[in-house]
C-alpha atoms as a PDB file:
ATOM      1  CA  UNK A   1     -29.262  58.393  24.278  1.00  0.00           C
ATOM      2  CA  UNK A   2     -30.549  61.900  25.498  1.00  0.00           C
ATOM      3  CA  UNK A   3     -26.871  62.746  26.252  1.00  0.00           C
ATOM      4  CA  UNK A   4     -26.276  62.308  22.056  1.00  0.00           C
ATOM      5  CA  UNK A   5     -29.144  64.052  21.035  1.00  0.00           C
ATOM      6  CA  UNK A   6     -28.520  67.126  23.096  1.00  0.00           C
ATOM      7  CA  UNK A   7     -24.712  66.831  21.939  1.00  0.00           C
ATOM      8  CA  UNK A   8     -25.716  66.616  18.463  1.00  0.00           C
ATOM      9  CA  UNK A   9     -27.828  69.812  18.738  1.00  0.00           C
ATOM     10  CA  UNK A  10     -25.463  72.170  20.217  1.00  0.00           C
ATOM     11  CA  UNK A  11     -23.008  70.852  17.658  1.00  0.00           C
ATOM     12  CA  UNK A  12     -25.398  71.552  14.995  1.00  0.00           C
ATOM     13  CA  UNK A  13     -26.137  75.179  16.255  1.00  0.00           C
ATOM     14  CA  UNK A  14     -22.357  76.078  16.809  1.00  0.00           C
ATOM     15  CA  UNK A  15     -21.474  74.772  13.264  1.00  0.00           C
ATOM     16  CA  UNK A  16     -24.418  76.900  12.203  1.00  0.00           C
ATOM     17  CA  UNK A  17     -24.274  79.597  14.311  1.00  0.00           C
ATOM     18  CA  UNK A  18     -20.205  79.920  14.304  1.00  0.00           C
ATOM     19  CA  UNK A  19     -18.676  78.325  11.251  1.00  0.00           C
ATOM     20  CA  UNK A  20     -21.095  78.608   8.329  1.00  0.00           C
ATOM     21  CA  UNK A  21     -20.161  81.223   6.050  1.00  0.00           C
ATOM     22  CA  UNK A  22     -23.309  82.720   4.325  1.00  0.00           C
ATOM     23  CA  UNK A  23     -23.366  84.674   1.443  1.00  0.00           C
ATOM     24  CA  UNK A  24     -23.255  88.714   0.795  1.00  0.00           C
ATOM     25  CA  UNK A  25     -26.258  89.908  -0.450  1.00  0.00           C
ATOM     26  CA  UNK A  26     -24.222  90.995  -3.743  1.00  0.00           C
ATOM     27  CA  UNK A  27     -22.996  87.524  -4.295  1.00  0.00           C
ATOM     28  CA  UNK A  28     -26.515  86.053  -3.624  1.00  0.00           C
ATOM     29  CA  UNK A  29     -28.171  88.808  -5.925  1.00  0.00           C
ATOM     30  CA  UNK A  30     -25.385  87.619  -8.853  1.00  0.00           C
ATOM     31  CA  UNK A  31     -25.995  83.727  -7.986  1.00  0.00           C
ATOM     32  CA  UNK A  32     -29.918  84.118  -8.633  1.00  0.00           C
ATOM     33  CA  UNK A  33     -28.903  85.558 -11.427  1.00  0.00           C
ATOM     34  CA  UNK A  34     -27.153  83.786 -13.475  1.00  0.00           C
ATOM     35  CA  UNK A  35     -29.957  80.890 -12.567  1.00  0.00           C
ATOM     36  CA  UNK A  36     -32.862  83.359 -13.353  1.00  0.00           C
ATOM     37  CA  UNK A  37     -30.747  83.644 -16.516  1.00  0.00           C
ATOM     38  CA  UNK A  38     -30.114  79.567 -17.209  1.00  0.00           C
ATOM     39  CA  UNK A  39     -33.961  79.023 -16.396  1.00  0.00           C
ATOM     40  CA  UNK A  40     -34.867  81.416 -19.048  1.00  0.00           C
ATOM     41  CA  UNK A  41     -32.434  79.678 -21.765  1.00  0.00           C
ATOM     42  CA  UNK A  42     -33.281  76.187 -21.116  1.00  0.00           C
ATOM     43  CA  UNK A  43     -36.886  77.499 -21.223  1.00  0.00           C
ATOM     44  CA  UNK A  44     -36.258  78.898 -24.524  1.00  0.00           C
ATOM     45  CA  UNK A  45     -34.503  75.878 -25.780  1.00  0.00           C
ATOM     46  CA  UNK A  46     -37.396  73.296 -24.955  1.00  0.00           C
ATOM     47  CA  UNK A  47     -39.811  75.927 -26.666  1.00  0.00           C
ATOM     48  CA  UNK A  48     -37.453  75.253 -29.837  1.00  0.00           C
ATOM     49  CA  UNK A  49     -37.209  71.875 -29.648  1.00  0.00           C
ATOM     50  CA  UNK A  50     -41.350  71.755 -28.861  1.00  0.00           C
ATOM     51  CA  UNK A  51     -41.847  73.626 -32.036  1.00  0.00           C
ATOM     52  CA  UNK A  52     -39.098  71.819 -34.734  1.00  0.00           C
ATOM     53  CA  UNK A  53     -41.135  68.697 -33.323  1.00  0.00           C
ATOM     54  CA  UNK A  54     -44.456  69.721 -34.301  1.00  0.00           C
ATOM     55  CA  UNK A  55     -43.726  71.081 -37.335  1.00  0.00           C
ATOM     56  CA  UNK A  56     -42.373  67.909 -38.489  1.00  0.00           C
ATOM     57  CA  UNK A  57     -44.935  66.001 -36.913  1.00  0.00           C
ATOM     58  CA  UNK A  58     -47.908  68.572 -38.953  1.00  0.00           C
ATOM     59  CA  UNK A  59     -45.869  67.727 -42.250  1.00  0.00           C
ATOM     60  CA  UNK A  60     -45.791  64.142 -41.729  1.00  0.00           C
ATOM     61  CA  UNK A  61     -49.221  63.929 -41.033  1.00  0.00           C
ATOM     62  CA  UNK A  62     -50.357  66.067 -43.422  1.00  0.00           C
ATOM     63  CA  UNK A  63     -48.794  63.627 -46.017  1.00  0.00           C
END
């Protein structure tokens, strides 16, 4: 049982360590991004929606 645990470790830190390929910090700036970008539209978007929704709610109640 020990023997697996301590195999599974050193595996983990030699696929870590060895053959994980991490990212530059261009393509990580560029990545961040284009989410700080999608955050921003899908923000915008619900903030739309939000607003068409209680307009027609203030006109159907105002009725």
């Amino acid at each position: 049982m020990l023997n697996n645990i301590v195999t599974y470790c050193k595996n983990s830190y030699d696929e870590l360590a060895h053959k994980t390929t991490w990212p530059t910090r261009q393509e990580l700036t560029h990545s961040a991004i284009i989410v700080l970008v999608a955050s921003l539209v899908l923000a915008l978007l619900v903030a739309g929606i939000d607003w068409v929704f209680r307009t027609l709610m203030e006109l159907i109640y105002s009725v």
